[in-house]
Protein backbone atom coordinates (compact mmCIF):
# COMPACT_ATOMS: atom_id res chain seq x y z
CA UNK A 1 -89.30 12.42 -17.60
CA UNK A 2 -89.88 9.50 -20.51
CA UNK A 3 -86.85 6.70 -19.67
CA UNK A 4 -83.41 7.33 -21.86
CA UNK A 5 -82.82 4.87 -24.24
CA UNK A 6 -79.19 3.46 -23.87
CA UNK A 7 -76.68 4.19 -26.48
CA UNK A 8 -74.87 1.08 -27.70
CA UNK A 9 -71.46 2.33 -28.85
CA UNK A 10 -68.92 0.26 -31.07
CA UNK A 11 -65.41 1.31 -30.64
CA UNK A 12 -63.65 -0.39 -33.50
CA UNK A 13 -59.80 -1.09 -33.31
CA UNK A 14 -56.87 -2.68 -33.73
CA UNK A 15 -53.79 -3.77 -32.25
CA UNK A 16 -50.53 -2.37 -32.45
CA UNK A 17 -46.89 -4.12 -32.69
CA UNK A 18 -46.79 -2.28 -29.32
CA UNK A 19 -49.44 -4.32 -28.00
CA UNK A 20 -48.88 -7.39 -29.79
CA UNK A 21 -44.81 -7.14 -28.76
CA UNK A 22 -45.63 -7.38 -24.74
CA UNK A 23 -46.10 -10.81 -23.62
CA UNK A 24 -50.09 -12.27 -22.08
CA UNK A 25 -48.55 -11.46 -18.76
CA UNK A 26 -47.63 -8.18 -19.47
CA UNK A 27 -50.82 -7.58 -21.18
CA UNK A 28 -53.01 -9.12 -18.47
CA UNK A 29 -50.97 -6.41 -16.38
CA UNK A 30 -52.01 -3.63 -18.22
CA UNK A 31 -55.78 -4.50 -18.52
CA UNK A 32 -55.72 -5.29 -14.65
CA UNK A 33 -53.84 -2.00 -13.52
CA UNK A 34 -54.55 0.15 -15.85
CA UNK A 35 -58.11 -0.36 -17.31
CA UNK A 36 -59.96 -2.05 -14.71
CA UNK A 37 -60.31 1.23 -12.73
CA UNK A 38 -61.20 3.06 -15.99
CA UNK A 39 -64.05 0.17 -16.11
CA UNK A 40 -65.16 0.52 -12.41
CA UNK A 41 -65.01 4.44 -12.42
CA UNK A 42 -67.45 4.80 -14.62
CA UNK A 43 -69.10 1.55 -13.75
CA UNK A 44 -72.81 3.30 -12.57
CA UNK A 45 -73.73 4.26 -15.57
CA UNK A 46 -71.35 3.18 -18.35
CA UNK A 47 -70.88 -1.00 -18.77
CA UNK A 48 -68.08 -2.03 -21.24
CA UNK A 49 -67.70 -5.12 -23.06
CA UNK A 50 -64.66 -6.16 -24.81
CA UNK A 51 -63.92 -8.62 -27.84
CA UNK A 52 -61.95 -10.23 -30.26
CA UNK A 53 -62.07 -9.98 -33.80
CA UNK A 54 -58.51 -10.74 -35.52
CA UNK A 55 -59.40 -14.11 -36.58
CA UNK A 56 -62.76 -12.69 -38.63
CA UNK A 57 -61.62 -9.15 -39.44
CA UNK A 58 -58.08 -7.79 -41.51
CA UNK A 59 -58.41 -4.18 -40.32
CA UNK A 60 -60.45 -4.72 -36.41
CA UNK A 61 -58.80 -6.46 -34.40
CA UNK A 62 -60.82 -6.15 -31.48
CA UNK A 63 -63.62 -4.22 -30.65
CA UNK A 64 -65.57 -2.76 -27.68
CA UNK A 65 -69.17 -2.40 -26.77
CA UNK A 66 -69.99 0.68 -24.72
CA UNK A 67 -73.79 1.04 -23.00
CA UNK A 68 -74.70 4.26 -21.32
CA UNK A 69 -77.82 6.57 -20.94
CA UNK A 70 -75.30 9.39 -19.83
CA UNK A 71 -73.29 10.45 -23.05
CA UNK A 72 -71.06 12.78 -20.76
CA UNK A 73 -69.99 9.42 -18.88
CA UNK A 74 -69.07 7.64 -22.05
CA UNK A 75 -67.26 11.13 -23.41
CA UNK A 76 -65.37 10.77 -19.02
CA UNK A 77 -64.41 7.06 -20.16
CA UNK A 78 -62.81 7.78 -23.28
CA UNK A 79 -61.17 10.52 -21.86
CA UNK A 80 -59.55 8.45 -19.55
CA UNK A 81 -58.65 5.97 -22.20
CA UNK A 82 -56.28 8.52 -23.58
CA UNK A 83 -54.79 9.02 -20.73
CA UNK A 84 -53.67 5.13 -21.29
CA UNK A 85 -51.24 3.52 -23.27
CA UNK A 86 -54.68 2.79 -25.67
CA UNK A 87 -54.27 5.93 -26.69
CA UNK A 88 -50.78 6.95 -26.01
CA UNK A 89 -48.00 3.83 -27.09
CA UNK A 90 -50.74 3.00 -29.00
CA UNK A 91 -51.36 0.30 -28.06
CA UNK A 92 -54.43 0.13 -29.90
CA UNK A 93 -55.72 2.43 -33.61
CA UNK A 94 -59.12 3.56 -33.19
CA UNK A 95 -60.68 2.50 -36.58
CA UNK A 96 -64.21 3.92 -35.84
CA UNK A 97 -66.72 4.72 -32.91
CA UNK A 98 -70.42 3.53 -33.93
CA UNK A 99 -73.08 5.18 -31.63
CA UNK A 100 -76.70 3.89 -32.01
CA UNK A 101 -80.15 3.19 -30.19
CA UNK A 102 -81.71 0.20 -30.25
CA UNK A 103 -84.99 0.29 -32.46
CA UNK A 104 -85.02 3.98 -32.46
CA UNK A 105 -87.05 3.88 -35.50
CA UNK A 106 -89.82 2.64 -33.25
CA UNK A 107 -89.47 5.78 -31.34
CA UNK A 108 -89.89 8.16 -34.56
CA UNK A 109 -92.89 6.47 -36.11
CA UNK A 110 -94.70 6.73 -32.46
CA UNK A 111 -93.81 10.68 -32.63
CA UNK A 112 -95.03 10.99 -36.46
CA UNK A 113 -98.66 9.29 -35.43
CA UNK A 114 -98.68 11.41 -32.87
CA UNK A 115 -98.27 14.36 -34.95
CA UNK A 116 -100.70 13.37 -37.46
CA UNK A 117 -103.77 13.42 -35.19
């Protein structure tokens, strides 16, 4: 079997006055005890980054980047995000999810020369 291609996935969002009202402790807290096993659970195959954008962006105040080969993985770790206060306070809006592959037109124009011989 040819190697999978990771998926880089941007989950876009931003903060609610439910997040923003706890204090860093209380936030620290939450990431710790509540996320961290979300992160390590899925850890094999799935690797999460996570950023901040409020000082560059009105509408995203942070943002995520998700890699993964195994789509049913990723689909696992947002599941468990909505089992979270992410999801469920929220603490955070989901603006947008952004799946791509890196240079997958690469990948394409291989297949079409290919098909032309």
């Amino acid at each position: 079997m040819e190697n999978q291609k990771p998926y880089t996935i941007l989950v876009l969002m931003n903060a609610t006055p439910q997040w923003l009202t706890l204090n860093r402790d209380e936030r620290s807290d939450f990431v710790e005890k509540e996320l961290t096993p979300i992160f390590v659970r899925v850890s094999k195959t799935v690797t999460v980054q996570l950023f901040d954008s409020e000082y560059f962006h009105a509408s995203v105040s942070d943002f995520m980047i998700v890699s993964t080969t195994d789509l049913d993985d990723y689909k696992l770790f947002i599941e468990l995000l909505r089992d979270t206060k992410v999801y469920g306070a929220p603490y955070f809006e989901i603006k947008d999810i952004i799946v791509g592959q890196e240079n997958l037109f690469e990948d394409f124009n291989e297949r079409f020369k290919k098909e032309k011989q």
